[in-house]
C-alpha atoms as a PDB file:
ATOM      1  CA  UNK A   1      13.847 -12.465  14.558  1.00  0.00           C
ATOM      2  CA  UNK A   2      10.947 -10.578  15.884  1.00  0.00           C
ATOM      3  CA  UNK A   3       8.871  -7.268  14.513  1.00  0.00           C
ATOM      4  CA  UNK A   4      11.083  -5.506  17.009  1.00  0.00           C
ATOM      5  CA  UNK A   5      14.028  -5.987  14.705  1.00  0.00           C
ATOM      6  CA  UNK A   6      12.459  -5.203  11.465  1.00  0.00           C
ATOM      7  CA  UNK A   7      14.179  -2.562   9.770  1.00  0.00           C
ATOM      8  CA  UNK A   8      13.790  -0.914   6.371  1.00  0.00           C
ATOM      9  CA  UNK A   9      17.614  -1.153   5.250  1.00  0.00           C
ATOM     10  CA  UNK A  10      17.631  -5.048   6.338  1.00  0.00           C
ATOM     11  CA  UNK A  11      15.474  -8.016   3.516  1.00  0.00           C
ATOM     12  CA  UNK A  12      11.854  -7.455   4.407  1.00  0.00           C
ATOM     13  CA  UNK A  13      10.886 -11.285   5.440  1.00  0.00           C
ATOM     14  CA  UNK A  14       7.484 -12.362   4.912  1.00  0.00           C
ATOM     15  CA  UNK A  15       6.538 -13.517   8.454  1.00  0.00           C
ATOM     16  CA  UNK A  16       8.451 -10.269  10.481  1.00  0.00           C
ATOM     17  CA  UNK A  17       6.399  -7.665   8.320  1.00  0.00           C
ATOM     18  CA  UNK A  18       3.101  -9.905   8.920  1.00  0.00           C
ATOM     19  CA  UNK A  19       3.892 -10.228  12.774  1.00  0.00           C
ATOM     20  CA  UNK A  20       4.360  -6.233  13.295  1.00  0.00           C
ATOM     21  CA  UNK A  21       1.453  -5.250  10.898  1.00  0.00           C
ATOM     22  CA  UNK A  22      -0.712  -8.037  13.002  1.00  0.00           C
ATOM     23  CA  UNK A  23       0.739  -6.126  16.449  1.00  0.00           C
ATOM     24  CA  UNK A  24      -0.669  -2.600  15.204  1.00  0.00           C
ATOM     25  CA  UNK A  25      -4.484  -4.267  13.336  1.00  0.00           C
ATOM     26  CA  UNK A  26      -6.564  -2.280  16.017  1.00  0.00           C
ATOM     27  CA  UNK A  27      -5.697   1.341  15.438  1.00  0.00           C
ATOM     28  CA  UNK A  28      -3.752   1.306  12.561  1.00  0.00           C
ATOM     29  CA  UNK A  29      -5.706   3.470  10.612  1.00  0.00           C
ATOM     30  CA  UNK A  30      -6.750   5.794  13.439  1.00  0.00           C
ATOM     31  CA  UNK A  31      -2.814   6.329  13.328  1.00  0.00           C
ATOM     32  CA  UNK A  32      -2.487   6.805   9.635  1.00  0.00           C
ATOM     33  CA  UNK A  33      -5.015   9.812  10.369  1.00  0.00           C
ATOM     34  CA  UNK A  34      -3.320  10.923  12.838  1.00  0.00           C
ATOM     35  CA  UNK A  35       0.027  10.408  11.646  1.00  0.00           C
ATOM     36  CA  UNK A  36      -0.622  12.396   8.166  1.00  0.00           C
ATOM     37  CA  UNK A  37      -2.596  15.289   9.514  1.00  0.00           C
ATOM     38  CA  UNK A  38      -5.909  13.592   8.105  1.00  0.00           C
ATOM     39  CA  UNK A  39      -4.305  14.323   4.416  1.00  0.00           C
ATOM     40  CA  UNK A  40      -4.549  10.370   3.986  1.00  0.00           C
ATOM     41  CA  UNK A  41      -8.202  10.691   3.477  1.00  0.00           C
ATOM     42  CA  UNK A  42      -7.837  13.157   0.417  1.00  0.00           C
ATOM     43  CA  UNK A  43      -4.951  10.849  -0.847  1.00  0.00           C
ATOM     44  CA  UNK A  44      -7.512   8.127  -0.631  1.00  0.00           C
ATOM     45  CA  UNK A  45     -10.028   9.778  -2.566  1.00  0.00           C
ATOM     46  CA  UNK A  46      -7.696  10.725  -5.454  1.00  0.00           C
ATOM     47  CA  UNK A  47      -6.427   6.925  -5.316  1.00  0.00           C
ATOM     48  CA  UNK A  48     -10.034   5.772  -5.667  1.00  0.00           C
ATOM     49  CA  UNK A  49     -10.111   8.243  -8.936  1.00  0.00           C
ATOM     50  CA  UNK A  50      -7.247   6.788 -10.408  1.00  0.00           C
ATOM     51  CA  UNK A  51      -8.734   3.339 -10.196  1.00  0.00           C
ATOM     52  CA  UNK A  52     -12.029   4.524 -11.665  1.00  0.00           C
ATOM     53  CA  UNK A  53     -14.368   1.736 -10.667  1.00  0.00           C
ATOM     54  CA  UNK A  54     -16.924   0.521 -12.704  1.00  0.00           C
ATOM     55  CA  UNK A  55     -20.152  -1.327 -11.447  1.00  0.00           C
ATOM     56  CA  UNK A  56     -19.875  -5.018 -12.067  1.00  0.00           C
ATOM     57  CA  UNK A  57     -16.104  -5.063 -12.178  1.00  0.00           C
ATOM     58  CA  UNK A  58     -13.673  -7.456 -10.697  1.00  0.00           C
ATOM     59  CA  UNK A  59     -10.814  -5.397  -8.760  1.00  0.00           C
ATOM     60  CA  UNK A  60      -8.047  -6.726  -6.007  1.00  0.00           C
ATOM     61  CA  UNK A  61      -7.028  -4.222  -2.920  1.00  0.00           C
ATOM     62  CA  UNK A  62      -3.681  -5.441  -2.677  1.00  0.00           C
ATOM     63  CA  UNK A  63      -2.765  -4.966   0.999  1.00  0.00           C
ATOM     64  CA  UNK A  64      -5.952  -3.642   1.969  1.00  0.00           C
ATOM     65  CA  UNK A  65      -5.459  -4.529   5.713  1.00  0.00           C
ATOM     66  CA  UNK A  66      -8.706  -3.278   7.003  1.00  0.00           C
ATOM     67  CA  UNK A  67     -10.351  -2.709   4.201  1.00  0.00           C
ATOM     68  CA  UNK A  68     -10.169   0.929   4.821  1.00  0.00           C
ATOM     69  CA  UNK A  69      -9.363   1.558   1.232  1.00  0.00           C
ATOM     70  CA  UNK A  70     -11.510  -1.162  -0.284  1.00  0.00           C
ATOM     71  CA  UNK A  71     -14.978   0.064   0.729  1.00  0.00           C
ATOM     72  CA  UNK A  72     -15.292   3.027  -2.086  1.00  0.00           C
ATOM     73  CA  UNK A  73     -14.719   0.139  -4.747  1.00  0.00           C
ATOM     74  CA  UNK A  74     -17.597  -1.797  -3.265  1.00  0.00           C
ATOM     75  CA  UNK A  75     -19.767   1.267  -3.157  1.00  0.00           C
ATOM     76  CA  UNK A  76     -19.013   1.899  -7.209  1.00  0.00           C
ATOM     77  CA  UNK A  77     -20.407  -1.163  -7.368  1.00  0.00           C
ATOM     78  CA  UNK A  78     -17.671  -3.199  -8.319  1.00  0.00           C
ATOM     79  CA  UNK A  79     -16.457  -6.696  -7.267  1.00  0.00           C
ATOM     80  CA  UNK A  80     -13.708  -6.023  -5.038  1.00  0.00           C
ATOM     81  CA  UNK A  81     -11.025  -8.492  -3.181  1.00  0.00           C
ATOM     82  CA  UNK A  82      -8.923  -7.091  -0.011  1.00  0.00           C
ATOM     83  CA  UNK A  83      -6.206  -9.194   0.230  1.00  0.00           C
ATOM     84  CA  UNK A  84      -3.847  -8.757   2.673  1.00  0.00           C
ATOM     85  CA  UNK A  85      -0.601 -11.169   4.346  1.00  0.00           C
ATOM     86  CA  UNK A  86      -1.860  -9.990   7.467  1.00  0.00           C
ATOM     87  CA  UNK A  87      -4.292 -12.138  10.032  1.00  0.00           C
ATOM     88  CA  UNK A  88      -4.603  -9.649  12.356  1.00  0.00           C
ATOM     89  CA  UNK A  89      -5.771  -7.266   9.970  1.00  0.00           C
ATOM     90  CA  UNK A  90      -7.802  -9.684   7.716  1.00  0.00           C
ATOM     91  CA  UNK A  91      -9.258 -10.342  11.224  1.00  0.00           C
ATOM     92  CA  UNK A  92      -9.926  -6.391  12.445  1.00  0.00           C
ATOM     93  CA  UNK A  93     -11.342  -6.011   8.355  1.00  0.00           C
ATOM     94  CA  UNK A  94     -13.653  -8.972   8.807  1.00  0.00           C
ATOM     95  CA  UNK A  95     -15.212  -7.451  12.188  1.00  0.00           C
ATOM     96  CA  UNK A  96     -15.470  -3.955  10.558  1.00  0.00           C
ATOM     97  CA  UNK A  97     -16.654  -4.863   6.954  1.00  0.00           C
ATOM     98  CA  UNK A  98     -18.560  -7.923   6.706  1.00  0.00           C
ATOM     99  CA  UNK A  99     -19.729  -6.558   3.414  1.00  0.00           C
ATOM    100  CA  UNK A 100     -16.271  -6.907   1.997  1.00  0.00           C
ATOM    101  CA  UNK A 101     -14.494 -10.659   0.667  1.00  0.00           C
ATOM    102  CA  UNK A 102     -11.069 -10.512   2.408  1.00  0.00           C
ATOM    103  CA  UNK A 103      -8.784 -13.111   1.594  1.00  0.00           C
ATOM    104  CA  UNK A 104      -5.339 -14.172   2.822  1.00  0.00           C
ATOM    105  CA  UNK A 105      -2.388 -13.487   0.042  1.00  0.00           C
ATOM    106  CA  UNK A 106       1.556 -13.177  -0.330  1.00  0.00           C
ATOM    107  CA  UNK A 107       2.183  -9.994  -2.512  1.00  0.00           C
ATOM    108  CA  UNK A 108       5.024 -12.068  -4.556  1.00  0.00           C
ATOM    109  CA  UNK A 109       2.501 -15.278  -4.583  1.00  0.00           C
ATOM    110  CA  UNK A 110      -1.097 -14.227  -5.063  1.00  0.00           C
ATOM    111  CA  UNK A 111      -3.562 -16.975  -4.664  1.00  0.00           C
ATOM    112  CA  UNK A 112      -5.711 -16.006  -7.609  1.00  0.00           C
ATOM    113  CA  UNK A 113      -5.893 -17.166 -11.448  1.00  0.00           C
ATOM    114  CA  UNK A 114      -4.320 -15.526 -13.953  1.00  0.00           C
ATOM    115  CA  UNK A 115      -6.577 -12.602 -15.759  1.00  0.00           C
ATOM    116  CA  UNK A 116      -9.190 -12.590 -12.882  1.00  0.00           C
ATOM    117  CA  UNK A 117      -8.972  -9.357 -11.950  1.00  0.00           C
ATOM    118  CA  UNK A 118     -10.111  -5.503 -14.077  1.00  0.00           C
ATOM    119  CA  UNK A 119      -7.818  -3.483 -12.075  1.00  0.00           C
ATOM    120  CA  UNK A 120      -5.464  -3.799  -9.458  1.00  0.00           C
ATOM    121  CA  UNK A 121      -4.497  -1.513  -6.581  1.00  0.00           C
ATOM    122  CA  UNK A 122      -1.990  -1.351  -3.338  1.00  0.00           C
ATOM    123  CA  UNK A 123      -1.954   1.591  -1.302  1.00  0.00           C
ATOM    124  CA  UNK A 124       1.572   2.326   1.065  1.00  0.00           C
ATOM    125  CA  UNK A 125       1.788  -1.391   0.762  1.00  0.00           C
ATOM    126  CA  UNK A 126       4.274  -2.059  -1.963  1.00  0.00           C
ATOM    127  CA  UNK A 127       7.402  -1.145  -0.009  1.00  0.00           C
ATOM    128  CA  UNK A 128       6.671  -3.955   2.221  1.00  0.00           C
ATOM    129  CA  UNK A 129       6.600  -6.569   0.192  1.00  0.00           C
ATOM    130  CA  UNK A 130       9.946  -8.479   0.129  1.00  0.00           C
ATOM    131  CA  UNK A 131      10.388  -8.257  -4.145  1.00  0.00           C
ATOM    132  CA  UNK A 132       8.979  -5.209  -5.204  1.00  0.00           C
ATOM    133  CA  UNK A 133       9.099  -6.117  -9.387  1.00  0.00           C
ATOM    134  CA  UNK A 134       7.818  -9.914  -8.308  1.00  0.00           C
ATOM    135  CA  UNK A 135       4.447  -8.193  -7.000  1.00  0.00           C
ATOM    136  CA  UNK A 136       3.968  -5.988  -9.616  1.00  0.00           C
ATOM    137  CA  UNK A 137       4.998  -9.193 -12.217  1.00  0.00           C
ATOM    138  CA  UNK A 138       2.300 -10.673  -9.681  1.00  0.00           C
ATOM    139  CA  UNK A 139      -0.397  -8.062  -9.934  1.00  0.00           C
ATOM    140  CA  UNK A 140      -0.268  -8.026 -13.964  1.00  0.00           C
ATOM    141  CA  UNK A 141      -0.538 -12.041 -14.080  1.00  0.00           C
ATOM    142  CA  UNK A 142      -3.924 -11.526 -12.359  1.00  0.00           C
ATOM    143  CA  UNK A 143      -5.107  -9.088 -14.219  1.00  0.00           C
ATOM    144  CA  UNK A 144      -6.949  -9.660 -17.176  1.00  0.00           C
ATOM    145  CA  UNK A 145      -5.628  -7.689 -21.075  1.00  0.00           C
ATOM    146  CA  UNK A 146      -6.132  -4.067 -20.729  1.00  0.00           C
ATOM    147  CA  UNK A 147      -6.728  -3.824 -17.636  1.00  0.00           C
ATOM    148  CA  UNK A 148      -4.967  -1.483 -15.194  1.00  0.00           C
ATOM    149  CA  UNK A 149      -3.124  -1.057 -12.265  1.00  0.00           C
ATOM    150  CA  UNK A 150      -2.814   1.761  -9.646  1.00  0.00           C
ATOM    151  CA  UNK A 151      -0.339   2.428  -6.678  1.00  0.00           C
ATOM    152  CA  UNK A 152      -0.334   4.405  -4.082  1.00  0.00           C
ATOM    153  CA  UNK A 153       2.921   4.746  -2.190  1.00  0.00           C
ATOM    154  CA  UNK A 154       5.178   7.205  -0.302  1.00  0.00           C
ATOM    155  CA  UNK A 155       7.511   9.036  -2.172  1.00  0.00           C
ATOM    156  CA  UNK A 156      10.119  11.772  -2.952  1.00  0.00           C
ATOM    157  CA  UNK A 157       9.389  15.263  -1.936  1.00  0.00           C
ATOM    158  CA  UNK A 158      10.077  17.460  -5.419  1.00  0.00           C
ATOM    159  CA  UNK A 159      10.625  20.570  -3.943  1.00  0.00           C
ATOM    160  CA  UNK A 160      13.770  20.861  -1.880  1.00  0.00           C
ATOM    161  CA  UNK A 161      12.944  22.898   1.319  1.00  0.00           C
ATOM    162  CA  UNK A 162       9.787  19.987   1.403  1.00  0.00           C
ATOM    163  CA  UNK A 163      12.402  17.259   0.853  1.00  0.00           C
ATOM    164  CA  UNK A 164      14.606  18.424   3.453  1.00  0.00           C
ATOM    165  CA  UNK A 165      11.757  19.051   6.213  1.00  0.00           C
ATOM    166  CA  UNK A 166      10.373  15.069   4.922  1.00  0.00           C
ATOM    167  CA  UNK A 167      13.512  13.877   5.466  1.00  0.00           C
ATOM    168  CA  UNK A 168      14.063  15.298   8.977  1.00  0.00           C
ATOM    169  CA  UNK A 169      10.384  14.429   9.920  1.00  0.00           C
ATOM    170  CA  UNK A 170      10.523  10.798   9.043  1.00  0.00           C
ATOM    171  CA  UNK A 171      12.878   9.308  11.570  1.00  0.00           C
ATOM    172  CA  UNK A 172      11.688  11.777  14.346  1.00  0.00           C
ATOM    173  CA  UNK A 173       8.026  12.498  14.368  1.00  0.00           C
ATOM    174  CA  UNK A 174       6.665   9.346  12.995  1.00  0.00           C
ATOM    175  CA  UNK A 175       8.275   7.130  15.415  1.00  0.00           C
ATOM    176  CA  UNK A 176       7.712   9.492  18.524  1.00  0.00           C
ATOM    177  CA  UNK A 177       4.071   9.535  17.510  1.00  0.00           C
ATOM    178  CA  UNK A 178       4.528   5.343  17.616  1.00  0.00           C
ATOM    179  CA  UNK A 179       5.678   5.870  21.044  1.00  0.00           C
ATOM    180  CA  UNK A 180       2.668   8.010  21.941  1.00  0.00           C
ATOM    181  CA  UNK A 181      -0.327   5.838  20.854  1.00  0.00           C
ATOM    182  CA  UNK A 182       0.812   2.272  19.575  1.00  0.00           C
ATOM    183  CA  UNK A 183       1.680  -0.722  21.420  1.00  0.00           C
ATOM    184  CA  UNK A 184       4.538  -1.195  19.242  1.00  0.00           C
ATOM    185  CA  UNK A 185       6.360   2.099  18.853  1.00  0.00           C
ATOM    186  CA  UNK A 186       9.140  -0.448  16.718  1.00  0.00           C
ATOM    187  CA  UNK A 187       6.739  -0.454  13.798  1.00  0.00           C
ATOM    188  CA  UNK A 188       6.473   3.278  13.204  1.00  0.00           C
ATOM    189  CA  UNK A 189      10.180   2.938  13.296  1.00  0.00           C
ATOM    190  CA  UNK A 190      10.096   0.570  10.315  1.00  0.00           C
ATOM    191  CA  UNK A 191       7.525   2.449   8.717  1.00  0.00           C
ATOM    192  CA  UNK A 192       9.577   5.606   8.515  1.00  0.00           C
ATOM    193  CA  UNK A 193      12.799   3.942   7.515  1.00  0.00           C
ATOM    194  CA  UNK A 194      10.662   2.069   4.790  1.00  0.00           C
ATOM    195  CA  UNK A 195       9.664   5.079   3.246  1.00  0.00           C
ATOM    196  CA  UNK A 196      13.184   7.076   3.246  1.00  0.00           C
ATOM    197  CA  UNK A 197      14.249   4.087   1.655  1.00  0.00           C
ATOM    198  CA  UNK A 198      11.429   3.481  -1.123  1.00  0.00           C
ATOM    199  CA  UNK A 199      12.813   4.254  -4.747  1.00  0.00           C
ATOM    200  CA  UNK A 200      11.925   7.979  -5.959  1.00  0.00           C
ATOM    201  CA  UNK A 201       9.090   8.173  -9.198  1.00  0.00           C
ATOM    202  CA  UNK A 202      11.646   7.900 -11.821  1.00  0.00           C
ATOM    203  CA  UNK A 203      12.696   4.631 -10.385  1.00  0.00           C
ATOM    204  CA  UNK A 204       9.499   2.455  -9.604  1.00  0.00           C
ATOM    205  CA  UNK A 205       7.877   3.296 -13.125  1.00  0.00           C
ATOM    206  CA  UNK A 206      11.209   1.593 -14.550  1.00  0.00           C
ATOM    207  CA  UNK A 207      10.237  -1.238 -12.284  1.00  0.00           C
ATOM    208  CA  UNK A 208       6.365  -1.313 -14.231  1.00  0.00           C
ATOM    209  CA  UNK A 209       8.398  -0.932 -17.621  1.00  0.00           C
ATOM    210  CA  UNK A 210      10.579  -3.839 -16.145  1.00  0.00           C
ATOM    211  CA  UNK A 211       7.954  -6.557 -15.408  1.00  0.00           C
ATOM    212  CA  UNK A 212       6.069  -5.429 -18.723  1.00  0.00           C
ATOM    213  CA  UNK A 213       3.299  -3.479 -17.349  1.00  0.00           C
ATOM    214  CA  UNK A 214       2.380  -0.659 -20.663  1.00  0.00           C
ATOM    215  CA  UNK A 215       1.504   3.104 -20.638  1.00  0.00           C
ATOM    216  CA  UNK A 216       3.017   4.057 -17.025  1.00  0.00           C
ATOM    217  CA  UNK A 217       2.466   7.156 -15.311  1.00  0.00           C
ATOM    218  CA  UNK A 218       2.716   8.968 -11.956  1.00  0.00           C
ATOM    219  CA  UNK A 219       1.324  11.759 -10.450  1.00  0.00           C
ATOM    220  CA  UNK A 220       2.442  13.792  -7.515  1.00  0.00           C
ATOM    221  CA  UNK A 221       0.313  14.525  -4.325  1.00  0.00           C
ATOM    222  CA  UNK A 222       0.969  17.087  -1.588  1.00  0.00           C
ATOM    223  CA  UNK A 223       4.496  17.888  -3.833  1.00  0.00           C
ATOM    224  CA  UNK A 224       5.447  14.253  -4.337  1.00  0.00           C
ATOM    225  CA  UNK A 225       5.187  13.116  -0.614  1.00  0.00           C
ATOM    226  CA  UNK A 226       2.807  10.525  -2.295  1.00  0.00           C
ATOM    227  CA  UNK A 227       3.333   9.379  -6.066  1.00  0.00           C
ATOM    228  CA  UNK A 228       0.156   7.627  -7.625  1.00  0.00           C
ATOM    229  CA  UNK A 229       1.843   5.195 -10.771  1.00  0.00           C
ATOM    230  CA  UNK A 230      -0.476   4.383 -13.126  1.00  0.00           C
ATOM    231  CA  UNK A 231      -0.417   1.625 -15.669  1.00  0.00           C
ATOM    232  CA  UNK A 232      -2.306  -0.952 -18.383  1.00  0.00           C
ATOM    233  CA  UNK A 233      -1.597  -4.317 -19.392  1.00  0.00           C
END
């Protein structure tokens, strides 16, 4: 099966997700930009908040593809790992950060020792993986006691005339902007359906709770569009 048939309501399978996110390397983040209104870079900056980095600490980008989101960790002054189960964007991060260690890892596998890391973090990447509670019972193995964990991911809209426009702008606007600029309009398909089918808040801090992560939060951004989940080990 190729990226073309990827599709949100179908298992997400380890190779399809790496081919399509491979396909779009290049100007994936120039559509994220475009694709949000810019409003990814202030989601961004609250994410690098949440994860509070500390000079001289050891912290993993989980699905960092370019390394987009890793760079304000390095400039902290902390450690920091992008990891990503994506070649073509390990490859596109490599050209534009050679400043940064990027390393090839599964989500549900990671290819790290356990309590190696001070905090862990996955931005709009933890829908993709193919066992959502085996990467977050992945991310607290590597991280070492107390430390902490923050995700980023798409959510559900709390106010209901904002739900209802979401909902009609995912499936439309998204992939028509695919269309527009990408090389593989398919993706932004996925993407969309991905997100309308991601659990709401409520529902992915029961997955922490589940896999034994402590102390977990979420906070809403731009009305719960994006959820931040917070949590210690």
């Amino acid at each position: 099966m190729t990226s073309h048939n990827v599709r949100a309501g179908l298992d997400k399978q380890a190779n399809q997700v790496q081919e399509m996110f491979d396909n779009v390397a290049p100007r994936y983040d120039l559509l994220n930009t475009l694709m949000t209104g810019g409003i990814v870079n202030y989601w961004r900056k609250l994410t690098t908040e949440a994860v509070n980095p500390k000079s001289g600490e050891r912290i993993l980008d989980l699905a960092a593809g370019t390394g987009t989101s890793s760079v304000p960790f390095a400039q902290a002054g902390a450690k920091v790992t992008a990891c990503d189960m994506s070649h073509g964007m390990l490859a596109e991060g490599r050209k534009r950060h050679p400043e940064l260690e990027f390393v090839y890892g599964d989500g549900t596998d990671l290819p790290f020792e356990d309590d190696t890391f001070d905090a862990v973090t996955i931005s709009y990447g933890l829908r993709n993986i193919s066992d959502t509670e085996k990467a977050l019972s992945e991310m607290r193995r590597v991280t070492k006691p107390g430390g902490r964990i923050v995700v980023a991911e798409f959510s559900t809209p709390t106010f209901a005339p904002i739900r209802i426009a979401y909902q009609q702008f995912l499936p439309r606007v998204i992939p028509a902007l695919g269309y527009l600029v990408s090389s593989n309009p398919s993706a932004y398909a996925y993407l969309a359906e991905s997100i309308a089918a991601w659990p709401n808040q409520q529902q992915l801090a029961h997955k922490f709770l589940a896999v034994g992560w402590q102390n977990v939060e979420f906070r809403n951004l731009t009305g719960g569009i994006v959820a931040l989940h917070r949590a210690t080990k």
